[in-house]
N, C-alpha and C. Protein backbone atom coordinates (compact mmCIF):
# COMPACT_ATOMS: atom_id res chain seq x y z
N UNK A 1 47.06 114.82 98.22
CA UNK A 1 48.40 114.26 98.36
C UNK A 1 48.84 113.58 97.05
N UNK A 2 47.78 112.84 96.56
CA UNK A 2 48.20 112.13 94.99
C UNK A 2 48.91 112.83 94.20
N UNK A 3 47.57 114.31 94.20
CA UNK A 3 48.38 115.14 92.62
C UNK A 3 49.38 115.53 93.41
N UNK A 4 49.87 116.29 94.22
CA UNK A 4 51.26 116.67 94.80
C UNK A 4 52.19 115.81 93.97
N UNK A 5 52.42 114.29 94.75
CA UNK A 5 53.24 113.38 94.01
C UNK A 5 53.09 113.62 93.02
N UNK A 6 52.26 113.49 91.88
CA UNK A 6 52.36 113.76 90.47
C UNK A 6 53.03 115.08 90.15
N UNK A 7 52.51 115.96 90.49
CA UNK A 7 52.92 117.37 90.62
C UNK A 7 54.62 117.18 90.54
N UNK A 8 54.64 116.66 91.82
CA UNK A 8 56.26 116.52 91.95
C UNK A 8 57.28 115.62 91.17
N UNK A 9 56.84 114.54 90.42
CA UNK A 9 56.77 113.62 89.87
C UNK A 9 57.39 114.75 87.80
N UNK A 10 56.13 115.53 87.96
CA UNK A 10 56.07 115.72 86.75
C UNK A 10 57.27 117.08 86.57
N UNK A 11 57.50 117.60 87.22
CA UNK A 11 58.46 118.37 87.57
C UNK A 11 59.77 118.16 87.31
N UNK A 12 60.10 117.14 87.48
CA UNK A 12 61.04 116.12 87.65
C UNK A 12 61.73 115.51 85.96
N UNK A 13 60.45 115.34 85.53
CA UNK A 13 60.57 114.70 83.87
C UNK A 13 61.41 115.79 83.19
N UNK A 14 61.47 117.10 82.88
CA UNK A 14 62.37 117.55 82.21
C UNK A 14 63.98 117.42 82.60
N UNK A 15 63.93 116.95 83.70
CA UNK A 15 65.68 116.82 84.12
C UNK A 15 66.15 115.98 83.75
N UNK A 16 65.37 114.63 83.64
CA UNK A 16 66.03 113.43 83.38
C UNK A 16 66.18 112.96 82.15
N UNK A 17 65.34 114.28 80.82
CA UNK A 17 66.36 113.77 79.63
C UNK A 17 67.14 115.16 79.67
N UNK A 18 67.73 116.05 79.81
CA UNK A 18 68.57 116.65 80.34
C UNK A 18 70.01 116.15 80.49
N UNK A 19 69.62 115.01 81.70
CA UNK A 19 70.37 114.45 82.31
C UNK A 19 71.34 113.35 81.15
N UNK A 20 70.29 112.91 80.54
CA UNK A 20 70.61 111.76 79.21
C UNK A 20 71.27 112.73 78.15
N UNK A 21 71.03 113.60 78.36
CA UNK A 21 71.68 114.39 76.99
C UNK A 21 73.11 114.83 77.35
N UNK A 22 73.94 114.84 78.82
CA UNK A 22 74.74 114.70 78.46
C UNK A 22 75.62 114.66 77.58
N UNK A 23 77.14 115.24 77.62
CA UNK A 23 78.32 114.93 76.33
C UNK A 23 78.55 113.74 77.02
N UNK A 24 79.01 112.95 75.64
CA UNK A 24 79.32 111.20 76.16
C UNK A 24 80.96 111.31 76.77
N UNK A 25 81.41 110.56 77.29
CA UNK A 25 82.05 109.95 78.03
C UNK A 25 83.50 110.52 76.40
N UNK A 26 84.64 111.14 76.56
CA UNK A 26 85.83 110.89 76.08
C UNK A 26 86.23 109.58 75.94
N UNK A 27 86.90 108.94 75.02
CA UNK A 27 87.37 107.45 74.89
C UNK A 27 88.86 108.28 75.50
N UNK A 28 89.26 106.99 76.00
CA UNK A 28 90.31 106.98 76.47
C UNK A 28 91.62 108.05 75.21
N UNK A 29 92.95 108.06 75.58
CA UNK A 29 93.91 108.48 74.72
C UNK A 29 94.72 107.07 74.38
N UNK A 30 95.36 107.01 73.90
CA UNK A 30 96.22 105.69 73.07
C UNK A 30 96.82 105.60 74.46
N UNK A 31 97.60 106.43 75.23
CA UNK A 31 98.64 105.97 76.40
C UNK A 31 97.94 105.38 77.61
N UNK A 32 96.47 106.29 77.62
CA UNK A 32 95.60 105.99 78.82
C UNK A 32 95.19 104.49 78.41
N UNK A 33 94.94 103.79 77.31
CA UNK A 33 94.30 102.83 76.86
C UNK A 33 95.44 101.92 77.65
N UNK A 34 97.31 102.07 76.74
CA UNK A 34 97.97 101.36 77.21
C UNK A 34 98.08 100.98 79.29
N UNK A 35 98.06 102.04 79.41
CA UNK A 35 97.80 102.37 81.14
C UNK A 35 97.05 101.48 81.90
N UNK A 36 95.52 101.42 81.16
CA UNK A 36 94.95 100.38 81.81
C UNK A 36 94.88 99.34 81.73
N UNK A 37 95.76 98.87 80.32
CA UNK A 37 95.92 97.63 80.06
C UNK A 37 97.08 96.75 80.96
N UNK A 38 98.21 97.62 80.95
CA UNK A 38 98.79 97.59 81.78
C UNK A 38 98.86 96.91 83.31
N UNK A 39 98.09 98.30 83.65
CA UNK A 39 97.67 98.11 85.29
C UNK A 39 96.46 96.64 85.18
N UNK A 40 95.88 96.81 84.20
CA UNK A 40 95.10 95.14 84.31
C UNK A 40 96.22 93.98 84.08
N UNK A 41 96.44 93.90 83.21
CA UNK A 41 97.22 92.36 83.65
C UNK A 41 98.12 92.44 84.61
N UNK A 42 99.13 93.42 84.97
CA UNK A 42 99.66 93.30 85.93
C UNK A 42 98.42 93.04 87.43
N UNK A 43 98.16 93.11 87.69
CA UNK A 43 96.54 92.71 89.02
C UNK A 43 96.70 91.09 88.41
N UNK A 44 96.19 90.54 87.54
CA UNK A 44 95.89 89.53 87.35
C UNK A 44 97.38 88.70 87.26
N UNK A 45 98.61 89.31 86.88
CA UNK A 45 99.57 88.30 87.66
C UNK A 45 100.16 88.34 88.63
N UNK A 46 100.17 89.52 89.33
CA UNK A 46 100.56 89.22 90.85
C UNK A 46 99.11 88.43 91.42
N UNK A 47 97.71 88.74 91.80
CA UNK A 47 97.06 87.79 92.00
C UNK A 47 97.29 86.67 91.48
N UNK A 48 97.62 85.95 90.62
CA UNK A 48 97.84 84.49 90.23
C UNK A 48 98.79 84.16 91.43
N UNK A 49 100.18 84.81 91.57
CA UNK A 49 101.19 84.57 92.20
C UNK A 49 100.92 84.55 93.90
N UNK A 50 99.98 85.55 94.02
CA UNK A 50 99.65 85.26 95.39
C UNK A 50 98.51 83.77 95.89
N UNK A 51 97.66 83.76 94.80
CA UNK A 51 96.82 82.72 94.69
C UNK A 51 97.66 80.66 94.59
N UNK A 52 98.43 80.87 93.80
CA UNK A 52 99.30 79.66 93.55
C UNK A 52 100.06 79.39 95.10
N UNK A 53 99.69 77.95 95.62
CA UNK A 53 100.32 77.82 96.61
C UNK A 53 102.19 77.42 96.18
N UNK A 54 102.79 77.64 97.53
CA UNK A 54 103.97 77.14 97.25
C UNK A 54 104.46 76.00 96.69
N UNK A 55 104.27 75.50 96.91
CA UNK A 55 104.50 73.83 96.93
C UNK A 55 104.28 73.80 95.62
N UNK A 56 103.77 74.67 94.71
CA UNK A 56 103.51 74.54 93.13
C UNK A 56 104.19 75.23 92.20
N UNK A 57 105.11 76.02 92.80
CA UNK A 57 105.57 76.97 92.20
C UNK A 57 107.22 76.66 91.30
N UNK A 58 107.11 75.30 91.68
CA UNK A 58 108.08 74.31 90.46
C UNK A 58 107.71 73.58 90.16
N UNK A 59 106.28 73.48 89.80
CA UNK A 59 105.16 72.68 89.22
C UNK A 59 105.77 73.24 87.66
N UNK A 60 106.30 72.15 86.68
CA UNK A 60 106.41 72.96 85.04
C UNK A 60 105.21 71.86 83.93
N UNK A 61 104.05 73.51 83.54
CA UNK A 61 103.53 73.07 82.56
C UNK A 61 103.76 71.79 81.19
N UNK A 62 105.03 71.08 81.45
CA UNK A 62 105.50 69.95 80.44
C UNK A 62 106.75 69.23 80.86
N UNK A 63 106.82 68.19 80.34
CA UNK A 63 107.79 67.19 80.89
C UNK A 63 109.92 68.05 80.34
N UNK A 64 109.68 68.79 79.86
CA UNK A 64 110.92 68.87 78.99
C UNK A 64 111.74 70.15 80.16
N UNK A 65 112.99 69.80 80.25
CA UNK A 65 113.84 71.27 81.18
C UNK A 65 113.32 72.45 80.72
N UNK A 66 113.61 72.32 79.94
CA UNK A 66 113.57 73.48 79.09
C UNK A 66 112.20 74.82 78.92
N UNK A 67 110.91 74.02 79.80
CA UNK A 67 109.92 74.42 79.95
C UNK A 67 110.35 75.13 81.53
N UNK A 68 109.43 76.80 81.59
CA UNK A 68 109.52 76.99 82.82
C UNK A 68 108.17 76.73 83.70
N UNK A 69 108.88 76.45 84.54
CA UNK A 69 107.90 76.23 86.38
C UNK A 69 107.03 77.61 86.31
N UNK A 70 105.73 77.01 87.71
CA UNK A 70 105.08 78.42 87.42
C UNK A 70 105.80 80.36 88.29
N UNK A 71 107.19 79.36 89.02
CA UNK A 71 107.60 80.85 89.42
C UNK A 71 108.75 81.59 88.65
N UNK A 72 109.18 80.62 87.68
CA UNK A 72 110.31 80.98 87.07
C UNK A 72 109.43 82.09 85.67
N UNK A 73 108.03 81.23 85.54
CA UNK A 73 107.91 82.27 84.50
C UNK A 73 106.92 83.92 85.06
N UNK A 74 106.97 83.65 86.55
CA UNK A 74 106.94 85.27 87.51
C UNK A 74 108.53 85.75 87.05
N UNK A 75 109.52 85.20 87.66
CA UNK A 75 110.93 85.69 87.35
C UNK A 75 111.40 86.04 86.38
N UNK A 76 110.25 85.31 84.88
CA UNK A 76 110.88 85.86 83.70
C UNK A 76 109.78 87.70 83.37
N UNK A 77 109.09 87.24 83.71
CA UNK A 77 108.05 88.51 83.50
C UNK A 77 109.18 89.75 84.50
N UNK A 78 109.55 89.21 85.35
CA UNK A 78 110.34 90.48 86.41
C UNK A 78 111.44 90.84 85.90
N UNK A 79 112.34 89.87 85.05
CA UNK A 79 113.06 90.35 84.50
C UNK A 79 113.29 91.08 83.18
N UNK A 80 112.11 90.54 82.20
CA UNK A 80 112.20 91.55 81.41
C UNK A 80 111.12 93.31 81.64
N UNK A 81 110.50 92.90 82.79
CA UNK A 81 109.87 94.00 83.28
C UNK A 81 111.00 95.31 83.70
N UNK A 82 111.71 94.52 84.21
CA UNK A 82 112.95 95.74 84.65
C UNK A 82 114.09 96.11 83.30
N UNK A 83 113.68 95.33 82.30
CA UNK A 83 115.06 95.56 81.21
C UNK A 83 113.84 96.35 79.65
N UNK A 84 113.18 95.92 79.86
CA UNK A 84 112.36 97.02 78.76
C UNK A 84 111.75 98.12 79.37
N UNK A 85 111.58 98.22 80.61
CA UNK A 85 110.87 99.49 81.47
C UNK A 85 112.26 100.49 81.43
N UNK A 86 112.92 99.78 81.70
CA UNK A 86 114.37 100.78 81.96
C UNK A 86 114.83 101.69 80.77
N UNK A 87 114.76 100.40 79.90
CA UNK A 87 114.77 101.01 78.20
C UNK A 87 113.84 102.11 78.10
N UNK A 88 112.76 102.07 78.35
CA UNK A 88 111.63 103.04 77.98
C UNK A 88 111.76 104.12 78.57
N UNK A 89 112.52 104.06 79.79
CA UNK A 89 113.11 104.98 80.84
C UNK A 89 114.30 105.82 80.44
N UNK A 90 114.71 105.48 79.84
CA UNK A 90 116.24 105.90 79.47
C UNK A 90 117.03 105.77 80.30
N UNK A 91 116.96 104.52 81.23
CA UNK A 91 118.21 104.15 82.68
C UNK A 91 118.54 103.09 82.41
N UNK A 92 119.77 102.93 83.33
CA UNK A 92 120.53 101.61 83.32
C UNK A 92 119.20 100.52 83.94
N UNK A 93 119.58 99.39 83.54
CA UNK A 93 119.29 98.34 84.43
C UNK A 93 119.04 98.29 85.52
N UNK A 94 118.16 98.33 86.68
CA UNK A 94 118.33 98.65 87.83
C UNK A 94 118.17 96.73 88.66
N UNK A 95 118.23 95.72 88.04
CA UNK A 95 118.22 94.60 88.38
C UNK A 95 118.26 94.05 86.73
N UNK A 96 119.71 93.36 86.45
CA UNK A 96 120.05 92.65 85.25
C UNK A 96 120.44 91.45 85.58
N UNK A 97 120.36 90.89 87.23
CA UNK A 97 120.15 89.25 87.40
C UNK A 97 119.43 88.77 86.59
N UNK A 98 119.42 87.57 86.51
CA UNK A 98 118.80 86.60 85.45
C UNK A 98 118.12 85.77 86.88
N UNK A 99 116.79 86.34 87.24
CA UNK A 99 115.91 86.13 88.31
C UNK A 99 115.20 84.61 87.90
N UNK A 100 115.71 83.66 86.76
CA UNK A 100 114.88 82.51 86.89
C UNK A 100 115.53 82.14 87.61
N UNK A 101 117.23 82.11 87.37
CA UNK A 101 117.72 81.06 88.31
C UNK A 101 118.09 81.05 89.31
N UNK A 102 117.83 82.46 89.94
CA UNK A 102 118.33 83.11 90.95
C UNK A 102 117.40 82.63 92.53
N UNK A 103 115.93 82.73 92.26
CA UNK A 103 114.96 82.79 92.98
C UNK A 103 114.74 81.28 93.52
N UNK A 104 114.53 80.96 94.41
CA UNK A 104 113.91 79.94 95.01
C UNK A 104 112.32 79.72 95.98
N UNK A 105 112.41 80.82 96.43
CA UNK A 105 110.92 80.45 97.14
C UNK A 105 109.99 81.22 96.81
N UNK A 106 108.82 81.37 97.68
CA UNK A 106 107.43 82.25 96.83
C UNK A 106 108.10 83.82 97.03
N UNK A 107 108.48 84.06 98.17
CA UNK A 107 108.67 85.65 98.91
C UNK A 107 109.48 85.80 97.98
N UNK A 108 110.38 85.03 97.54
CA UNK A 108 111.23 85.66 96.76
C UNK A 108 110.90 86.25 95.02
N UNK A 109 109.97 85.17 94.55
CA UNK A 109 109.20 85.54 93.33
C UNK A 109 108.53 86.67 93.63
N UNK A 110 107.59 86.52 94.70
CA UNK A 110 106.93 88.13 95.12
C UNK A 110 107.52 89.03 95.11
N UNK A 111 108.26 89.20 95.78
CA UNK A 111 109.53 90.56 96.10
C UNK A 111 109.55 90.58 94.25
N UNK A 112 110.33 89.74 93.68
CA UNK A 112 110.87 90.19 92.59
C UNK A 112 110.06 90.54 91.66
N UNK A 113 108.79 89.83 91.75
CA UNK A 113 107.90 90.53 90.79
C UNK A 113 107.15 91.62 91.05
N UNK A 114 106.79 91.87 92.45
CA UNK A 114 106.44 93.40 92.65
C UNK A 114 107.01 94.35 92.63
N UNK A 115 108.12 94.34 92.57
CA UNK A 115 109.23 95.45 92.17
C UNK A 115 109.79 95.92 90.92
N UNK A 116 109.37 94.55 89.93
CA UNK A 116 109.44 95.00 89.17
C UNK A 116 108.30 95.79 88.10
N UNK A 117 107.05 95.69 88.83
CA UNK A 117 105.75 95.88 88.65
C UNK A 117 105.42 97.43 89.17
N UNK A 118 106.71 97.94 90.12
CA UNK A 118 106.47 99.02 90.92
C UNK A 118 107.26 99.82 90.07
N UNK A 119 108.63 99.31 89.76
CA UNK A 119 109.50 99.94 88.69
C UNK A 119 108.90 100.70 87.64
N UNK A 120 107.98 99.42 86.28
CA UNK A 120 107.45 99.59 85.61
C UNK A 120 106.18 100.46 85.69
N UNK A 121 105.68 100.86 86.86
CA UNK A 121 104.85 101.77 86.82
C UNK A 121 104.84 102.71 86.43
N UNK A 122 106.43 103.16 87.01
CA UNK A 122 106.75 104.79 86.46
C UNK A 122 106.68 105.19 84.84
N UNK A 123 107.18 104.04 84.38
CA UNK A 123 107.62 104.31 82.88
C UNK A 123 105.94 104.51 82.08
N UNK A 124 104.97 103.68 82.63
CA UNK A 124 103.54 103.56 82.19
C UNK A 124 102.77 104.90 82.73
N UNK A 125 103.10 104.89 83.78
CA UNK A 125 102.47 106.57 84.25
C UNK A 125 103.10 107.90 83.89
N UNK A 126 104.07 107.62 83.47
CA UNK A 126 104.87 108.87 82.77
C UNK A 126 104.38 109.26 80.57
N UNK A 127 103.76 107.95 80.45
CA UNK A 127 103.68 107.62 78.83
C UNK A 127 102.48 108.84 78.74
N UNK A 128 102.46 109.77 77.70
CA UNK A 128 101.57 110.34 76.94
C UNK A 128 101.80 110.17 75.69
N UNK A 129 100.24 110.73 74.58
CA UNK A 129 100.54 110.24 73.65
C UNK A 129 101.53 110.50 72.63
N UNK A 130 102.04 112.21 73.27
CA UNK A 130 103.24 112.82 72.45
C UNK A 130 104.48 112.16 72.98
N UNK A 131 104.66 111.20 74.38
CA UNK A 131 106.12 110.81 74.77
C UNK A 131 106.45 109.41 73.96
N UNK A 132 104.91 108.74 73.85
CA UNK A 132 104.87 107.46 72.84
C UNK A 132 105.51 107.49 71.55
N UNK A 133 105.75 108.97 70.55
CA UNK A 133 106.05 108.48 69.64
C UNK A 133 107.69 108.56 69.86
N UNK A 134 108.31 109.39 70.84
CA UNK A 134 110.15 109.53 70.89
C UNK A 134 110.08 107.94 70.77
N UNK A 135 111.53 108.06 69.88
CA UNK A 135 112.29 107.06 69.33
C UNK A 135 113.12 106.60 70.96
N UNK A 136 112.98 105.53 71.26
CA UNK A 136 114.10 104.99 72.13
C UNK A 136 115.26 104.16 71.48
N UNK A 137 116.06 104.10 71.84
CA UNK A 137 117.32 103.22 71.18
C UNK A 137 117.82 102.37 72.54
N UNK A 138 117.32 101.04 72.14
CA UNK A 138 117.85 99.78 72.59
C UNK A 138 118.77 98.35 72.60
N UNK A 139 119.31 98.23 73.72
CA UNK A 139 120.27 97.33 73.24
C UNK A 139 119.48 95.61 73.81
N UNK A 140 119.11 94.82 72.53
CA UNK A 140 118.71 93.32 72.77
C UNK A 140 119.77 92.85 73.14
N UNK A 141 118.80 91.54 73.71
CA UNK A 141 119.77 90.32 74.43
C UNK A 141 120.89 89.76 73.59
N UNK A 142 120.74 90.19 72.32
CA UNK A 142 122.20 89.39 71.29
C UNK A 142 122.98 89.99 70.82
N UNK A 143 122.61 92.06 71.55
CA UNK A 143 123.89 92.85 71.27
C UNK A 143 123.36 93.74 70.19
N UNK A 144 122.61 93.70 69.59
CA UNK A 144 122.06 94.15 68.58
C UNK A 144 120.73 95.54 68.85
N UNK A 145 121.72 97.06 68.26
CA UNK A 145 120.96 98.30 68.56
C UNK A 145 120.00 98.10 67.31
N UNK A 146 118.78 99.05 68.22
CA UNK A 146 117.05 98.32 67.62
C UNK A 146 116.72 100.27 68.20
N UNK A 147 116.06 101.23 66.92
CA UNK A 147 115.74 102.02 67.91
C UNK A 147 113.98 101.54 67.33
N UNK A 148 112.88 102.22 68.23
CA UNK A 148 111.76 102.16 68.22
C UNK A 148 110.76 103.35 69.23
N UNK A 149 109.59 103.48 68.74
CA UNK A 149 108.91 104.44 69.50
C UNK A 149 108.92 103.47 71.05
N UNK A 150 108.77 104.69 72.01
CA UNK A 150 108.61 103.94 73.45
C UNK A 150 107.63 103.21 73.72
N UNK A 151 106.63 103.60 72.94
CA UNK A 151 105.13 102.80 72.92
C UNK A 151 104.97 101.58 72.26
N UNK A 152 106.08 101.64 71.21
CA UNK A 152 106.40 100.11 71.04
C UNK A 152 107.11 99.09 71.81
N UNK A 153 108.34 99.62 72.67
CA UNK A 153 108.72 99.37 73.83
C UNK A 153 107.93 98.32 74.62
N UNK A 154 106.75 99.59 75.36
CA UNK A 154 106.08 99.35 76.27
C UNK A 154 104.88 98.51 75.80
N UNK A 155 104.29 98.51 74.30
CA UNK A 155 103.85 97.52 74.12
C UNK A 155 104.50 96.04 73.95
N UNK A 156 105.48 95.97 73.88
CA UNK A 156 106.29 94.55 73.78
C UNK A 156 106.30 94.19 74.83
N UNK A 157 106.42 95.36 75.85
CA UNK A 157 106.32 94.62 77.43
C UNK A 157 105.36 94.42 77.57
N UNK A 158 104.05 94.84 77.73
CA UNK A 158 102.77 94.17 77.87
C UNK A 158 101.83 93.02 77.19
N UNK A 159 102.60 92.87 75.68
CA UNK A 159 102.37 91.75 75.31
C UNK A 159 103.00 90.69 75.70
N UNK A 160 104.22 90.88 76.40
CA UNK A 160 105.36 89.62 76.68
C UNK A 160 104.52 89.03 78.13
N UNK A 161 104.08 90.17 78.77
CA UNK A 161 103.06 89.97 80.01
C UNK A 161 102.26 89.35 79.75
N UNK A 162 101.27 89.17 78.46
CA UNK A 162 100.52 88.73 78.01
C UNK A 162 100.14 87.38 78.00
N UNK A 163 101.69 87.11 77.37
CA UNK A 163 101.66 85.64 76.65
C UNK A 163 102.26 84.79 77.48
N UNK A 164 103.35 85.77 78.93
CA UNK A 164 103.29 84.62 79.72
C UNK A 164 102.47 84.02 80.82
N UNK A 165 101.17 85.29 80.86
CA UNK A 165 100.29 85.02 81.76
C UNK A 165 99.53 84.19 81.10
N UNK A 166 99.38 83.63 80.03
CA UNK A 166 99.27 82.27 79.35
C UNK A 166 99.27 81.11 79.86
N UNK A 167 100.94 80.93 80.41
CA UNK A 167 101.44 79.97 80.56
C UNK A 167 101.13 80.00 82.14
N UNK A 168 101.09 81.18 82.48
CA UNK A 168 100.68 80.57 84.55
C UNK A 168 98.95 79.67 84.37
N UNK A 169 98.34 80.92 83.76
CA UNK A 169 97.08 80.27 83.71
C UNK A 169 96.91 78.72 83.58
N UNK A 170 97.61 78.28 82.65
CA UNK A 170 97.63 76.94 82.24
C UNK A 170 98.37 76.22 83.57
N UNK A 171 99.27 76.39 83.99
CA UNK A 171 99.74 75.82 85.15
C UNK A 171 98.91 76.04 86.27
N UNK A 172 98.51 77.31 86.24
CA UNK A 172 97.32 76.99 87.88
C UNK A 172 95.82 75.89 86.98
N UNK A 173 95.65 75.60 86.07
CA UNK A 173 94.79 75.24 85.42
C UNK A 173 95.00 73.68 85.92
N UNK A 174 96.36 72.96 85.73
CA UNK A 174 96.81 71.83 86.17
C UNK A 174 96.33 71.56 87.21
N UNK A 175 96.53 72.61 88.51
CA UNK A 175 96.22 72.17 89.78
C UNK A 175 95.00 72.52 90.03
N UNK A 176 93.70 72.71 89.21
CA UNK A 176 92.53 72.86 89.30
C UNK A 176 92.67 74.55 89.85
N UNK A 177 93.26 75.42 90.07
CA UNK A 177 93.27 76.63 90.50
C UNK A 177 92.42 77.48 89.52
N UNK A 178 91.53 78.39 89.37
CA UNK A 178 90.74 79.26 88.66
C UNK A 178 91.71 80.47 88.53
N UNK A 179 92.46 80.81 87.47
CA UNK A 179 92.99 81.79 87.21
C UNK A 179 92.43 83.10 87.17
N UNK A 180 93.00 84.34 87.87
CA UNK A 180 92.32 85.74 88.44
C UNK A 180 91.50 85.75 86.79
N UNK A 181 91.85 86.08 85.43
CA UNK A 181 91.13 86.47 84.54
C UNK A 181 90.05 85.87 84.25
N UNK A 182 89.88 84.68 84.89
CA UNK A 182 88.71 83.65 84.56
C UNK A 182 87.78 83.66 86.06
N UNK A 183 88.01 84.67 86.86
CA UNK A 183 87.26 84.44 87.62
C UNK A 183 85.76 85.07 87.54
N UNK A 184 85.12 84.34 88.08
CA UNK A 184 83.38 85.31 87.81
C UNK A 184 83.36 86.77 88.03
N UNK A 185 82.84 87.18 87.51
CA UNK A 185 82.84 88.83 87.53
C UNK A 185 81.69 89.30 88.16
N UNK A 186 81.65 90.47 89.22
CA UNK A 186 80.43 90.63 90.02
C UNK A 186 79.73 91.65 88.92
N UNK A 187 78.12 91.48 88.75
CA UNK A 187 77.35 91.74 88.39
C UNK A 187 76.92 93.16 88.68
N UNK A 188 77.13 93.91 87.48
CA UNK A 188 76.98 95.90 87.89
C UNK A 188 75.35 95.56 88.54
């Protein structure tokens, strides 16, 4: 019975560098990279938003007006989510409210930021690396035509995501809350 196992055992050894020899893994493409970057922070700010209780959600990171609360800066992420996605889209505006001042309660930040998260999907799942370089032509907030590749676009939107998931972090940080990106990571 021993040598069997061995037998069977030894049988076995040529497959498993075989197996290692494998072709490695493709790296991602530039759009797929943007894609998952994407789809990651977006997870980590709707989780924030679902995580942040109500009662906090005009909690503002600093004493000054002029600073936003932690749902106004969901409302700002939703709004420029729908005005650079659209751009990248080549469509009108499909929501050009000005959602800070519009919104008042959590459902309503939710609604507005998952929609605009659902919007923006299309424009991110549609990106390859040949649609990244077309030139889009955009009109900024001060009137002023700007053309640029779409991938610059869509990277401005994901950095703007970026930097304001910054500022929630720091506000759920206030109320002792563990922000989704800082949470422990389960062990492969």
């Amino acid at each position: 019975m021993k040598t069997l196992c061995v037998l069977a055992l030894a049988s076995l050894s040529p497959a498993v560098p075989a197996a290692a020899q494998q072709a490695p893994q493709q790296p991602p493409t530039v759009a797929q990279y943007v894609r998952s970057r994407y789809m990651g922070r977006q997870n980590e700010v709707v989780r924030s938003a679902e995580k942040m209780p109500e009662e906090f959600y005009g909690l503002r990171p600093g004493l000054q007006e002029e600073v936003r609360t932690f749902g106004q800066h969901l409302a700002h992420i939703a709004r420029f989510n729908f005005l650079w996605c659209s751009q990248a889209k080549g469509e009108k505006n499909p929501n050009a409210v000005n959602l800070e001042q519009t919104l008042h309660t959590k459902a309503e930040f939710m609604k507005a930021l998952k929609d605009s998260y659902t919007y923006c999907d299309g424009a991110y799942n549609a990106l390859t690396d040949a649609s990244s370089a077309e030139i889009v032509e955009i009109t900024q907030e001060s009137g002023r035509q700007v053309r640029l590749p779409r991938l610059g676009l869509l990277l401005l939107n994901l950095g703007h995501n970026d930097e304001v998931y910054g500022s929630i972090a720091t506000t759920m940080r206030i109320k002792n809350i563990v922000p989704p990106a800082s949470e422990p990571r389960p062990r492969p």
